[in-house]
Protein backbone atom coordinates (compact mmCIF):
# COMPACT_ATOMS: atom_id res chain seq x y z
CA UNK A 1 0.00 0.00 0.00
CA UNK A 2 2.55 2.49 1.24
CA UNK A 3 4.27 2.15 -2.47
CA UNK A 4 1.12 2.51 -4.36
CA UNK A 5 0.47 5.67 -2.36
CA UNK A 6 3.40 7.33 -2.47
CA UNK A 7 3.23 9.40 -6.33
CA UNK A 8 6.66 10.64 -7.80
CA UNK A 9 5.93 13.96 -8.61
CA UNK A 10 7.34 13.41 -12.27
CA UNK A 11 4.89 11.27 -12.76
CA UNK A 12 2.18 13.89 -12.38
CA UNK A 13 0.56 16.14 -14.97
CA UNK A 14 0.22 19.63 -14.74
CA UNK A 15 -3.19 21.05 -13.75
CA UNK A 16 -4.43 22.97 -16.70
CA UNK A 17 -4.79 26.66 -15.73
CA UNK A 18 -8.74 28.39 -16.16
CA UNK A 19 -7.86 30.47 -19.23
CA UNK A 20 -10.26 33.52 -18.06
CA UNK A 21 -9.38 35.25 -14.61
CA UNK A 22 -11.13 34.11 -11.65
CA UNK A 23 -12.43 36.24 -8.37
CA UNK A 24 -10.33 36.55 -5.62
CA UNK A 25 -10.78 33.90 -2.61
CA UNK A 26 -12.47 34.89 0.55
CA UNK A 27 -11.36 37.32 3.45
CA UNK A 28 -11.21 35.07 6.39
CA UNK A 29 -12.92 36.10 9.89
CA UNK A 30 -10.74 34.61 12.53
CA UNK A 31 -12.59 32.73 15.14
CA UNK A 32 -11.63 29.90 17.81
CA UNK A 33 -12.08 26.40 16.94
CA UNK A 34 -13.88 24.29 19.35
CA UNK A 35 -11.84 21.13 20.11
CA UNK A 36 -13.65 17.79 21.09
CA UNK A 37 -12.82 17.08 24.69
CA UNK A 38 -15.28 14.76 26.01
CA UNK A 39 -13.54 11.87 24.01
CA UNK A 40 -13.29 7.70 25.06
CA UNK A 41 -10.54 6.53 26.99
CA UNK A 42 -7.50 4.88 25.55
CA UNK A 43 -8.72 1.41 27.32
CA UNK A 44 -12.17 2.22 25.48
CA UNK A 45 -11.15 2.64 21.94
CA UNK A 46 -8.68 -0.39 22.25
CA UNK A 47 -11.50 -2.85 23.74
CA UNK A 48 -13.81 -1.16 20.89
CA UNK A 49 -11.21 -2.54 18.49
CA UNK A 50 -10.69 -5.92 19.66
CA UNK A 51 -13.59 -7.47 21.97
CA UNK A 52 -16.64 -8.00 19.59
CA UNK A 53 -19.35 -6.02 20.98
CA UNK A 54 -22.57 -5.10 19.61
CA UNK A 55 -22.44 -1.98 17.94
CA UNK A 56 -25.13 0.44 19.82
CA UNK A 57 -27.82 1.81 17.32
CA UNK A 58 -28.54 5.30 18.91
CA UNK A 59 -27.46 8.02 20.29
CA UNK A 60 -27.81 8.37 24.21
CA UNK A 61 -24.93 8.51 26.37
CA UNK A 62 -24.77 6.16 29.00
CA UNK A 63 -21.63 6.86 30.64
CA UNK A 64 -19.05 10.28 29.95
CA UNK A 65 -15.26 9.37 29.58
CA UNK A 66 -12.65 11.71 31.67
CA UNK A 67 -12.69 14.69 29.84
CA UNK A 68 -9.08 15.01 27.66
CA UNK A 69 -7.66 16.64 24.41
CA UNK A 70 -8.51 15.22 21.56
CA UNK A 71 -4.97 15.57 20.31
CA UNK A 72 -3.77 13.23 22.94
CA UNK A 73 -6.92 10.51 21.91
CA UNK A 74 -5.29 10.89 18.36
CA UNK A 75 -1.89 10.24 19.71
CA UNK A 76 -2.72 7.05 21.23
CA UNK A 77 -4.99 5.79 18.59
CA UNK A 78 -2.48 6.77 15.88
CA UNK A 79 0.55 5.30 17.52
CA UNK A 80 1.95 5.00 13.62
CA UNK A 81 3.35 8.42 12.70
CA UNK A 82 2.67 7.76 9.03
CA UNK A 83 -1.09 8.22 9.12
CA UNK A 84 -1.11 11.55 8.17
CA UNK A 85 1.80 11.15 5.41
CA UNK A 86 -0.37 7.99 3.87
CA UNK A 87 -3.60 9.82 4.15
CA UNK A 88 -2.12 12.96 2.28
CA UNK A 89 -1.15 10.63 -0.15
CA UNK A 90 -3.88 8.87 -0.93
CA UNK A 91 -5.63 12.39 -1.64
CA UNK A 92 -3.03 13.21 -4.08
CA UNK A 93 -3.53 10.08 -5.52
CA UNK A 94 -7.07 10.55 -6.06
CA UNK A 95 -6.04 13.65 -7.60
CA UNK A 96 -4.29 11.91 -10.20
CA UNK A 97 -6.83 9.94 -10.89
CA UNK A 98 -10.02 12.13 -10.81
CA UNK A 99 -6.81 14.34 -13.40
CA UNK A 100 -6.57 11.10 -15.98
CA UNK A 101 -10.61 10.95 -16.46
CA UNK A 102 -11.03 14.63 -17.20
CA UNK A 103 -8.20 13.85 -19.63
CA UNK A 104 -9.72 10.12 -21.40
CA UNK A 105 -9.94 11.21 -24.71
CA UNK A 106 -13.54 12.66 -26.00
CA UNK A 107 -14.76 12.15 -22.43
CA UNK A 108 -15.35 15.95 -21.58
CA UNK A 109 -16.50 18.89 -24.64
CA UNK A 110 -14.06 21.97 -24.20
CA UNK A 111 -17.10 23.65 -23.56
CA UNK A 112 -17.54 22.28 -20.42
CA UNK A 113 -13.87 21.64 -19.34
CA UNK A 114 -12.98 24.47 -17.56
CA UNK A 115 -15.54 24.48 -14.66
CA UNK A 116 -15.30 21.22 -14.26
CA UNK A 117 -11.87 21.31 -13.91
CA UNK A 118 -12.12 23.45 -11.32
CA UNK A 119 -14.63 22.92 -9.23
CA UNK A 120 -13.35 18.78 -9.22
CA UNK A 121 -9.67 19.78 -8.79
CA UNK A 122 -9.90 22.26 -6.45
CA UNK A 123 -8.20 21.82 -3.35
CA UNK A 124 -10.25 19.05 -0.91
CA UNK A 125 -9.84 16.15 1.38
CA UNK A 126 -11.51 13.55 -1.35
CA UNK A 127 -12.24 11.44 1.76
CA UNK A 128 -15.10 9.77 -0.09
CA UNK A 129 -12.79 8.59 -2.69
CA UNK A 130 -10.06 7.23 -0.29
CA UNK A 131 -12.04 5.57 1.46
CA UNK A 132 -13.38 3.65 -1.52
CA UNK A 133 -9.27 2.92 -1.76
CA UNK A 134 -8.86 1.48 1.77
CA UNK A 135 -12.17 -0.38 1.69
CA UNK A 136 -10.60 -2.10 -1.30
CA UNK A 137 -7.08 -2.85 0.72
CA UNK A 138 -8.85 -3.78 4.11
CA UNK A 139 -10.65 -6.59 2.29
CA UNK A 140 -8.48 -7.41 -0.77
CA UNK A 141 -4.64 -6.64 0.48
CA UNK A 142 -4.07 -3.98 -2.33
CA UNK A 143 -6.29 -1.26 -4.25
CA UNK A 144 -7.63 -2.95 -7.37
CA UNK A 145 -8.03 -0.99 -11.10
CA UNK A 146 -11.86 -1.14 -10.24
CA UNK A 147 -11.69 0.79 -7.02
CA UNK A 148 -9.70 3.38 -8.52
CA UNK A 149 -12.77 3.97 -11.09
CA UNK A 150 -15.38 3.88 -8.32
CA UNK A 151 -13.63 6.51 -6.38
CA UNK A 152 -13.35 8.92 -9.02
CA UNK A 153 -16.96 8.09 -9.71
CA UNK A 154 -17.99 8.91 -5.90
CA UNK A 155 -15.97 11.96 -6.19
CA UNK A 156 -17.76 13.36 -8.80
CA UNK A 157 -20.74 13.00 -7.39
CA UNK A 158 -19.70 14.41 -4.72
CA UNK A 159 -18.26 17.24 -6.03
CA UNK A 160 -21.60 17.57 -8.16
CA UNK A 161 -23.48 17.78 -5.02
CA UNK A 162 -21.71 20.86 -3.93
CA UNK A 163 -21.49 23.15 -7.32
CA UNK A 164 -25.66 22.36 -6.74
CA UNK A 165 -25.67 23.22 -3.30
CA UNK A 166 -23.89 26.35 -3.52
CA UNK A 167 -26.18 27.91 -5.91
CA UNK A 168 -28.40 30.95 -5.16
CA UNK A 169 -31.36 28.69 -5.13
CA UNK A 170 -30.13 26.13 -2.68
CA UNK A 171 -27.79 27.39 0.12
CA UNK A 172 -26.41 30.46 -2.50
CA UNK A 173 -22.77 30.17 -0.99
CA UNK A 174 -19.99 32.32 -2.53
CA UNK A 175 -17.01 30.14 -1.38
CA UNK A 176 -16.33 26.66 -1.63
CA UNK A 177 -12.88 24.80 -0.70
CA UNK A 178 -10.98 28.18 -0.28
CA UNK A 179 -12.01 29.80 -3.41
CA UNK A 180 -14.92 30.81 -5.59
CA UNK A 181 -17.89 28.71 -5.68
CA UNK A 182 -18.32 27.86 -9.60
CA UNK A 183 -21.29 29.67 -10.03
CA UNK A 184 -19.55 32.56 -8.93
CA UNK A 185 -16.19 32.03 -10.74
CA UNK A 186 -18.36 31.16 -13.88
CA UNK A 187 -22.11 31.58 -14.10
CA UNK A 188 -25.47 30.53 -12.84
CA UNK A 189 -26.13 28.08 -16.21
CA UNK A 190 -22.57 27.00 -16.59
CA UNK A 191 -22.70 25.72 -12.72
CA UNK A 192 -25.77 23.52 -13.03
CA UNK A 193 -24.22 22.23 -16.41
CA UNK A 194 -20.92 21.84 -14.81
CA UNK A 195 -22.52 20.12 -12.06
CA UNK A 196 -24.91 17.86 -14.49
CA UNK A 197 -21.89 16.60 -16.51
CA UNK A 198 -19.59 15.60 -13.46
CA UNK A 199 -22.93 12.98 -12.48
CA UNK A 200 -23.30 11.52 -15.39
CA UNK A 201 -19.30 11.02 -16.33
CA UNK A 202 -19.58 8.97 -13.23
CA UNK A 203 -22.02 6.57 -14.43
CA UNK A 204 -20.23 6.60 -17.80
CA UNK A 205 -16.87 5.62 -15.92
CA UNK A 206 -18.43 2.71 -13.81
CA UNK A 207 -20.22 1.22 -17.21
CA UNK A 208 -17.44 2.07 -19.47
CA UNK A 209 -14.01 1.64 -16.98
CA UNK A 210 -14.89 -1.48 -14.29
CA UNK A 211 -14.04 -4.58 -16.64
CA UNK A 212 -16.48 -7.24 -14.45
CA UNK A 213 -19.98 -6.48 -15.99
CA UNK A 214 -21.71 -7.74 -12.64
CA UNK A 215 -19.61 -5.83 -10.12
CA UNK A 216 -20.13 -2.42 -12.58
CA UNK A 217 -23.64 -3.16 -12.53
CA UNK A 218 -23.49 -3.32 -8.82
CA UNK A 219 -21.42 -0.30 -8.26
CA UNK A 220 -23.81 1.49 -10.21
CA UNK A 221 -26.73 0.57 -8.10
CA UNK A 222 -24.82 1.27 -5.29
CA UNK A 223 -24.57 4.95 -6.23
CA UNK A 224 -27.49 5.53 -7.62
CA UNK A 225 -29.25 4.76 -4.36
CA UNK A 226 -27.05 6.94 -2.07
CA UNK A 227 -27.23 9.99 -4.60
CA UNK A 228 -30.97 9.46 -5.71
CA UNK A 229 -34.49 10.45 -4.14
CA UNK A 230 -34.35 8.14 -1.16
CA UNK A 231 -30.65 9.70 -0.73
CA UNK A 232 -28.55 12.49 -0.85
CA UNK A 233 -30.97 14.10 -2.63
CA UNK A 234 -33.92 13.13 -0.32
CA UNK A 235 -31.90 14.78 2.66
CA UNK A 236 -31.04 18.13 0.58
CA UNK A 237 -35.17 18.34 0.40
CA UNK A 238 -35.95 17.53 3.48
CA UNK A 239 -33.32 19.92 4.55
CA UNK A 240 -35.17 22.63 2.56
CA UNK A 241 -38.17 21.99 4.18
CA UNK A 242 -37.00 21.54 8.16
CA UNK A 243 -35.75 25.53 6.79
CA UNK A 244 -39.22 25.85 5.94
CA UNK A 245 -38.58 26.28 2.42
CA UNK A 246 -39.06 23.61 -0.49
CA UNK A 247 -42.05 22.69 -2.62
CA UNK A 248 -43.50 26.04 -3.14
CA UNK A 249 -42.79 27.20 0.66
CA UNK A 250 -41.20 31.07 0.85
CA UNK A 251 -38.58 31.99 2.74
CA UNK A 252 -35.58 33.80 3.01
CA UNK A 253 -32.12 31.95 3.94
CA UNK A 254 -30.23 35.10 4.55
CA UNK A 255 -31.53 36.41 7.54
CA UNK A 256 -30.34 35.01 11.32
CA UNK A 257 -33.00 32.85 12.72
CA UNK A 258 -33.61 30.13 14.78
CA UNK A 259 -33.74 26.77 13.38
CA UNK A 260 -36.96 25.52 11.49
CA UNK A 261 -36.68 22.49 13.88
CA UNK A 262 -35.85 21.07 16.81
CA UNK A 263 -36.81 17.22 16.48
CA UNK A 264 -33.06 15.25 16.72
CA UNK A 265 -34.51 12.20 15.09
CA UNK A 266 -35.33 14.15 11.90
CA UNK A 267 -31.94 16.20 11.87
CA UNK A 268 -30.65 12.16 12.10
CA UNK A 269 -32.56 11.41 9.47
CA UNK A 270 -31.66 14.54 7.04
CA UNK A 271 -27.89 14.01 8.09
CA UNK A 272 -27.92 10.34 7.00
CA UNK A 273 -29.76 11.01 3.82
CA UNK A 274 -27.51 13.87 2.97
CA UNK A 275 -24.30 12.54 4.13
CA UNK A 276 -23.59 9.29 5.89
CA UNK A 277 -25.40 7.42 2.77
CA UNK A 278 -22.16 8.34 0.47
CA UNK A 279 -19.99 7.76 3.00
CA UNK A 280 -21.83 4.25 3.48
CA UNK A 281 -21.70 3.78 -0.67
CA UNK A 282 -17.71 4.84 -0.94
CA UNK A 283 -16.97 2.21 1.89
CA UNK A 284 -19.52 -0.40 0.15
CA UNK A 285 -17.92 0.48 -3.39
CA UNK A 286 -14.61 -0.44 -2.23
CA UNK A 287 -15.49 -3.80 -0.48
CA UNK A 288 -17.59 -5.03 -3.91
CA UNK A 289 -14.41 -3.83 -5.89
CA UNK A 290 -12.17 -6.45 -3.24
CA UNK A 291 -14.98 -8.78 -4.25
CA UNK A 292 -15.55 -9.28 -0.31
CA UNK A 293 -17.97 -11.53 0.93
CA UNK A 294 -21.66 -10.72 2.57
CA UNK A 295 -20.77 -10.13 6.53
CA UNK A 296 -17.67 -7.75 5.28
CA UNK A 297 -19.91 -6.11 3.10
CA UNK A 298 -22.52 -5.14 5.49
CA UNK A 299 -19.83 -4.50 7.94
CA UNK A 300 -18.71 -1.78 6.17
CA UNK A 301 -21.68 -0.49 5.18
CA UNK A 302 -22.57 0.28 8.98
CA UNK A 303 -19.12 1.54 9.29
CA UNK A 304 -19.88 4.47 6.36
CA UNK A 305 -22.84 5.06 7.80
CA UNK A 306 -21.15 5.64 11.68
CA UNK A 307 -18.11 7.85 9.73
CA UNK A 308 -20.57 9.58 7.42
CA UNK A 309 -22.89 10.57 10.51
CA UNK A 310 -19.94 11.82 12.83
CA UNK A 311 -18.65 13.95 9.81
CA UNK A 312 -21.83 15.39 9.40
CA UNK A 313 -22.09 16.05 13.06
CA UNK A 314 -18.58 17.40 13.11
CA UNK A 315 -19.53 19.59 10.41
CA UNK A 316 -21.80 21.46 12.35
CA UNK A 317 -19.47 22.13 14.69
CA UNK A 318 -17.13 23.48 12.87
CA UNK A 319 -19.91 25.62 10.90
CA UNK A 320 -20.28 27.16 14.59
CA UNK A 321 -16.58 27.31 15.62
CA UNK A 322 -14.56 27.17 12.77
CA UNK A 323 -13.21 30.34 11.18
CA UNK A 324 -13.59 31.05 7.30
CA UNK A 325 -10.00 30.17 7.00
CA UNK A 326 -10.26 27.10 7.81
CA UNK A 327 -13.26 25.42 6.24
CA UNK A 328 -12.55 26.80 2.85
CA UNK A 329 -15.80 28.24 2.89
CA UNK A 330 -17.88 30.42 4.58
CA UNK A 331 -17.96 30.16 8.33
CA UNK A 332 -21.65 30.59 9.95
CA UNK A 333 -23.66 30.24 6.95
CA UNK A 334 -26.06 27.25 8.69
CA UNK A 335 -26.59 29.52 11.78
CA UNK A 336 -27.26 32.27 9.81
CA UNK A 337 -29.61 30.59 7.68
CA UNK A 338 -31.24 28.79 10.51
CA UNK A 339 -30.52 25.38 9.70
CA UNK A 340 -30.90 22.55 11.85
CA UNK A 341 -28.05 21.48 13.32
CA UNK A 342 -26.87 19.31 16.16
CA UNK A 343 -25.54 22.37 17.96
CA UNK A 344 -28.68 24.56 17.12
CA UNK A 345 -30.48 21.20 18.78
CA UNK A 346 -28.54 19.46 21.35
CA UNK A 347 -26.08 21.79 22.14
CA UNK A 348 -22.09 22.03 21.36
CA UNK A 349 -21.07 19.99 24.20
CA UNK A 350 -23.59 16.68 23.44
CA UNK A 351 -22.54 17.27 20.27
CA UNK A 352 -19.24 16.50 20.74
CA UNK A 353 -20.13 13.56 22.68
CA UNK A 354 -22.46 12.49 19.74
CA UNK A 355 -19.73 12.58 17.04
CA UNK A 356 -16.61 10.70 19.36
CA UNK A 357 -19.64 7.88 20.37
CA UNK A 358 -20.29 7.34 16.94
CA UNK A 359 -16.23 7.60 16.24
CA UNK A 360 -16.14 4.64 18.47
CA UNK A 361 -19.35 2.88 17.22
CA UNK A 362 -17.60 2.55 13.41
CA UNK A 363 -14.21 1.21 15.05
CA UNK A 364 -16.21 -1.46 16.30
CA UNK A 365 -18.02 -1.90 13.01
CA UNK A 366 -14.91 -2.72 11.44
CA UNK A 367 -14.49 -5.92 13.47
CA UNK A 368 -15.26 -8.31 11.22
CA UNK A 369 -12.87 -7.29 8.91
CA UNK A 370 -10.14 -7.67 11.23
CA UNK A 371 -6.33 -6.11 11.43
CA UNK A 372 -6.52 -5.04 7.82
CA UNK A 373 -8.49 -2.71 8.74
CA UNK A 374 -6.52 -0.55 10.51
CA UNK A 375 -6.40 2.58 8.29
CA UNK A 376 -9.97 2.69 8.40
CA UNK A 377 -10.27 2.31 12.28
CA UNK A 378 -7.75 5.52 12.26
CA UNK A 379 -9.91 7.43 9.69
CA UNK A 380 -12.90 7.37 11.79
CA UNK A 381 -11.09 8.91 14.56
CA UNK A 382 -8.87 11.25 12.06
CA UNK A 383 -12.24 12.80 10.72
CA UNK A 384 -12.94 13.60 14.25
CA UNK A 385 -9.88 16.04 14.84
CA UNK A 386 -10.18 18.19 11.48
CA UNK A 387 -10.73 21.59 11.40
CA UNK A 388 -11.80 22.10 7.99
């Protein structure tokens, strides 16, 4: 793994430059990030790892850890120093890749090329794609062809997802991964096109790319169902509509105000539709790629769903404590449009809580897959301790 990571820089091709000049990234506001302090014990996360038990299936918190810094948690879950190094590296890996389809001859109009270049190669974590890539290693021993494919193909959705979401109609962001959101750098029209042609490419990857007929069949369905109407875009709706706006409801999202709701199982619901669903798919892609049996499978399908939930959850707390700077994108913008959140909900500190029990709840997911797993049990805690 660590060779197929690590990507000479030679071997890398130059990032085309947007012919046309593009607006200036944002002014950061400097704020204090909140750091996640009531966190398990070392003897919890290593029994989580290692004994077998169930995995719980809610939320409520039955017993509070000693309070510590998260930094320290990370230190003694991460007790390899290369985590960081091999994560980084996947990411520019999947830049590489996500590089060579925008490239596959005939595959993208020069009409279209320029926003999607940027708005798929902009700066990002692509933790979606790699963890498509270590699903594949966990249960295989080594990335296959196939998983490379799928990940580009979840990253484009992905990426999809947001040039939609940032448009006037939908959240109407202005920054996005440190710089201008594409409608903003481009236009309105060329956006939603932009955002249209990076969906379907990844449907025409999976059919045209993954060699096994049956597993690209599969992958497809996969996607499909995490992106569609029961989905990702199911939670973006019913995210409109907790903001009381949404099928033919008026409302302004620009003006502070509480938030629309404050029912925790729906904001679980909405979170899981929008987010831990892809998360869920990327892991699931990756096992079908190793060709893994049934129990793996569904093992890391409740593992996605854990991460995908605690990122989500994260999310909002960074949206409330995170600075500009550091998300890449505008800092606030959920309070200020009165979205549900956990914070607006539950509070920052059970918040916390939420996101670290869940942390724990994937580790122990991951069980069944064994030591091979390792890089995901370290993921789940890694997405924990970001501040973007």
């Amino acid at each position: 793994m660590e060779s197929m990571l690590r990507i000479s820089p030679s071997s890398r091709r130059a990032r085309s430059k947007p012919s046309r000049p593009l607006p200036e990234a944002v002014t950061p506001r400097i704020s204090t990030f909140c750091t996640f302090t009531n966190g398990p014990t070392q003897d919890t996360l290593r029994n989580t790892q290692y004994e077998g038990e169930s995995t719980a299936s809610s939320f409520p918190l039955q017993s509070q850890s000693p309070r510590r810094n998260l930094k320290q948690m990370m230190t003694t879950q991460h007790p390899e120093a290369d985590f960081r190094d091999r994560l980084k590296a996947a990411a520019e890996r999947m830049d590489d890749i996500l590089r060579r389809v925008l490239e596959g001859d005939g595959r993208v109009d020069a009409s279209l090329r320029q926003a999607m270049e940027y708005t798929l190669l902009a700066p990002g974590k692509r933790v979606r794609g790699v963890l498509v890539l270590w699903s594949c290693e966990a249960v295989a021993g080594s990335i296959h062809a196939d998983a490379e494919t799928a990940a580009a193909a979840v990253e484009m959705v992905h990426t999809y997802s947001l040039v939609h979401d940032d448009l006037p109609a939908m959240d109407d962001d202005d920054f996005r991964r440190g710089r201008p959101t594409c409608h903003k750098a481009f236009d309105e029209a060329t956006a939603v096109l932009a955002g249209d042609a990076l969906l379907t490419l990844a449907f025409e990857i999976l059919s045209h790319d993954v060699a096994d007929a049956a597993v690209a069949v599969r992958l497809i369905g996969e996607l499909a169902r995490a992106a569609g109407p029961a989905g990702m875009i199911a939670g973006q709706m019913e995210d409109l509509l907790a903001e009381g706006r949404g099928s033919g409801n008026a409302g302004s999202n620009t003006n502070d105000k509480a938030p629309a709701t404050n029912d925790e199982q729906l904001l679980k619901r909405i979170h899981t539709n929008k987010t831990a669903k892809m998360f869920a798919c990327a892991a699931v892609m990756g096992g079908l790629c190793g060709r893994v049996d049934v129990a793996r499978l569904e093992a890391l399908r409740r593992y996605g769903l854990k991460i995908g939930l605690g990122f989500q959850i994260a999310d909002d707390i960074l949206d409330v404590c995170g600075s500009s700077e550091q998300l890449g994108k505008t800092a606030g913008k959920d309070v200020k449009a009165g979205k549900a959140t956990y914070p607006a909900i539950v509070g920052l500190d059970h918040s916390r809580a939420l996101a670290e029990r869940i942390a724990t709840e994937a580790i122990k997911a991951v069980e069944p897959i064994g030591p091979s797993a390792k890089m995901l049990r370290q993921l789940a805690m890694a997405l924990l301790e970001r501040t973007a």
